[in-house]
N, C-alpha and C. Protein backbone atom coordinates (compact mmCIF):
# COMPACT_ATOMS: atom_id res chain seq x y z
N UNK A 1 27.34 -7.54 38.84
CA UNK A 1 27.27 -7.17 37.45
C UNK A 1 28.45 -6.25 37.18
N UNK A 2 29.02 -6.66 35.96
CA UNK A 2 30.51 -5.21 35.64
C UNK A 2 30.14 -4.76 34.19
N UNK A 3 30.94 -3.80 33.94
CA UNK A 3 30.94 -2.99 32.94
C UNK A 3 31.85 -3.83 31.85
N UNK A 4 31.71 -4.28 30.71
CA UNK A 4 32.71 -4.90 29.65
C UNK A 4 33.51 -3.44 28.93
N UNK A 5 34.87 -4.07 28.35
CA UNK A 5 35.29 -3.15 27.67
C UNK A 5 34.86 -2.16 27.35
N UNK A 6 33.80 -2.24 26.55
CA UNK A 6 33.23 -1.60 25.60
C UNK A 6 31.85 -0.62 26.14
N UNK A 7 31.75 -0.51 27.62
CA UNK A 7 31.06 -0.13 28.20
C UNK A 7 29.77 -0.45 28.36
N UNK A 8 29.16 -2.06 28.06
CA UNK A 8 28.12 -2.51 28.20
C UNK A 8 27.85 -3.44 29.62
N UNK A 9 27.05 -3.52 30.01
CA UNK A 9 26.24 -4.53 30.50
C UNK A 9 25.06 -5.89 30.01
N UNK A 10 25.30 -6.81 30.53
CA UNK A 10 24.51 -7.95 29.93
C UNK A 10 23.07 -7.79 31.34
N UNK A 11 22.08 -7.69 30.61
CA UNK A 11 20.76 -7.64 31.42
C UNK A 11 20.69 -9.01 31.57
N UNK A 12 20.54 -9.86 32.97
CA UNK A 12 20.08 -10.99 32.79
C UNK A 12 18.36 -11.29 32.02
N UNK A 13 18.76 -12.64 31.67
CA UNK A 13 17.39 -12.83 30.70
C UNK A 13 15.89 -12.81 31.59
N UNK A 14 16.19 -13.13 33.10
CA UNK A 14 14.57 -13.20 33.67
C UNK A 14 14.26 -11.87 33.87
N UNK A 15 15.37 -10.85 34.03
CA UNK A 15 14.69 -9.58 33.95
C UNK A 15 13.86 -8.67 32.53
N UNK A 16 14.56 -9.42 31.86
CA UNK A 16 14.50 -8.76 30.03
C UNK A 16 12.81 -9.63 29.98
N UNK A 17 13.02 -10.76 30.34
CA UNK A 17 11.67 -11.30 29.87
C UNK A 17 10.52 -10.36 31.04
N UNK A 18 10.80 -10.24 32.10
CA UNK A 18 9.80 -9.22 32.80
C UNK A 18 9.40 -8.46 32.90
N UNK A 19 10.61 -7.44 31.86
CA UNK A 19 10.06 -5.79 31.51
C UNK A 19 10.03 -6.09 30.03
N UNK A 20 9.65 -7.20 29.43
CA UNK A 20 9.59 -7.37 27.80
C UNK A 20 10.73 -6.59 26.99
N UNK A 21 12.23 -6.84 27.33
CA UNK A 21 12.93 -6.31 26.59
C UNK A 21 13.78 -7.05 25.61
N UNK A 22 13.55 -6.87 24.17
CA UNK A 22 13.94 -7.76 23.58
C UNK A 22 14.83 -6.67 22.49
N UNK A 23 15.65 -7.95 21.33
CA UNK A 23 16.62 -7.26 20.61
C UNK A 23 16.17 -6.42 19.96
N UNK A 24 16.68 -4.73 19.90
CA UNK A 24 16.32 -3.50 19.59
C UNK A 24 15.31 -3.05 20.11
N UNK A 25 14.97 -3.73 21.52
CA UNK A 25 14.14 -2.75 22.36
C UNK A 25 14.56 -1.42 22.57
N UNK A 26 14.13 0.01 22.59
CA UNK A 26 14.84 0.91 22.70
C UNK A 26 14.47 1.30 24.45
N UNK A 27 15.41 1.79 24.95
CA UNK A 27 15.28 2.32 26.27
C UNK A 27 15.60 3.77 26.18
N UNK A 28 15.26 4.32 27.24
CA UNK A 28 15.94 5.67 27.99
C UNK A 28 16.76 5.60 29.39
N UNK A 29 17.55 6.14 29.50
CA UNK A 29 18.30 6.33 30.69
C UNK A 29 18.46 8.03 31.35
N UNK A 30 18.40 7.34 32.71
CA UNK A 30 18.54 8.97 33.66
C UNK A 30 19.50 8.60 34.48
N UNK A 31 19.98 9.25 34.88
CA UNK A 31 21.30 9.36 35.96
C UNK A 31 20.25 10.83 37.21
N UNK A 32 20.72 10.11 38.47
CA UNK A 32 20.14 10.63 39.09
C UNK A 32 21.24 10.36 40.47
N UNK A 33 22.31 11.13 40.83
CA UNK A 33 23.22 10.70 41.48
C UNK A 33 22.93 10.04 42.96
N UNK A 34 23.72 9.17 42.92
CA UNK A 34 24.54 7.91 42.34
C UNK A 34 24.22 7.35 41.78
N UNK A 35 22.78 7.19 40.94
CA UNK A 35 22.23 6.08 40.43
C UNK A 35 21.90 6.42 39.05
N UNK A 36 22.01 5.26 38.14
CA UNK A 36 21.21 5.57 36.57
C UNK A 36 20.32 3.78 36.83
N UNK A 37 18.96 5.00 36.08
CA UNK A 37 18.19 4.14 36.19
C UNK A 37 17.60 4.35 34.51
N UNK A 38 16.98 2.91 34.30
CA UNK A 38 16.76 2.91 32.61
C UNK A 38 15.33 2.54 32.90
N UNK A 39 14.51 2.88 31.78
CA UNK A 39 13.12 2.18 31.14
C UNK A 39 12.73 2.09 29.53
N UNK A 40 11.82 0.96 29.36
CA UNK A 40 11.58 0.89 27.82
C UNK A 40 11.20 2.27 27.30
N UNK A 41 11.58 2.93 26.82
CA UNK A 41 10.91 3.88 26.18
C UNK A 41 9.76 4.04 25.47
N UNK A 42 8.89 4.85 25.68
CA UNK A 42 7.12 4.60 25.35
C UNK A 42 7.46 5.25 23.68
N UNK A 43 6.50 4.51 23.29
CA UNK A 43 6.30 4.55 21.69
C UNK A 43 5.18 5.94 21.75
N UNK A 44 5.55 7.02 20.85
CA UNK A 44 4.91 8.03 20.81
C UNK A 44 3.31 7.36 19.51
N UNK A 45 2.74 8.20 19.61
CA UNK A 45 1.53 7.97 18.40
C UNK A 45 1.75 9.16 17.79
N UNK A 46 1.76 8.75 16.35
CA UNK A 46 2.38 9.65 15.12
C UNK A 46 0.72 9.04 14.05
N UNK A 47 0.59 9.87 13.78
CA UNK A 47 -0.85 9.84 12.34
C UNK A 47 -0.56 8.18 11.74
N UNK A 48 0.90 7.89 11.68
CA UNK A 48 1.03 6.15 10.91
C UNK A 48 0.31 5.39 11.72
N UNK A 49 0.85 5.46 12.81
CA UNK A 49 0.02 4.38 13.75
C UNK A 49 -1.23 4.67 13.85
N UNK A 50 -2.20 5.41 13.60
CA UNK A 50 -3.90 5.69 13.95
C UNK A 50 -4.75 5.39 12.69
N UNK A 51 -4.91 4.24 12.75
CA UNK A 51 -6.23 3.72 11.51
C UNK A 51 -7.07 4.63 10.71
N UNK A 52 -7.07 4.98 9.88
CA UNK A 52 -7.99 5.74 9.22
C UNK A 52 -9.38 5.46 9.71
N UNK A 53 -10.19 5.97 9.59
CA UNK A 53 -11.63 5.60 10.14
C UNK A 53 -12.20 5.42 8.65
């Protein structure tokens, strides 16, 4: 895998389909030397998302 110009990487697709990452999935990244490691970022619960009762 390399870095493009523009400093991206292309995730292959069987991995994207395995951690469900799709267009404008948002992630987080850590760097943890030598390594950066990423995950989907968890959706917080805010009052919108919780049904009124």
């Amino acid at each position: 895998m390399k870095i493009n110009t523009e400093g991206q990487i292309a995730i292959p697709l069987d991995i994207q389909d395995q951690l469900g990452l799709f267009p404008n999935t948002e992630i987080q990244l850590e760097v943890t030397n030598p390594r950066l490691r990423f995950a989907k970022k968890q959706r917080s619960l805010t009052s919108a998302s919780i049904p009124a009762s």
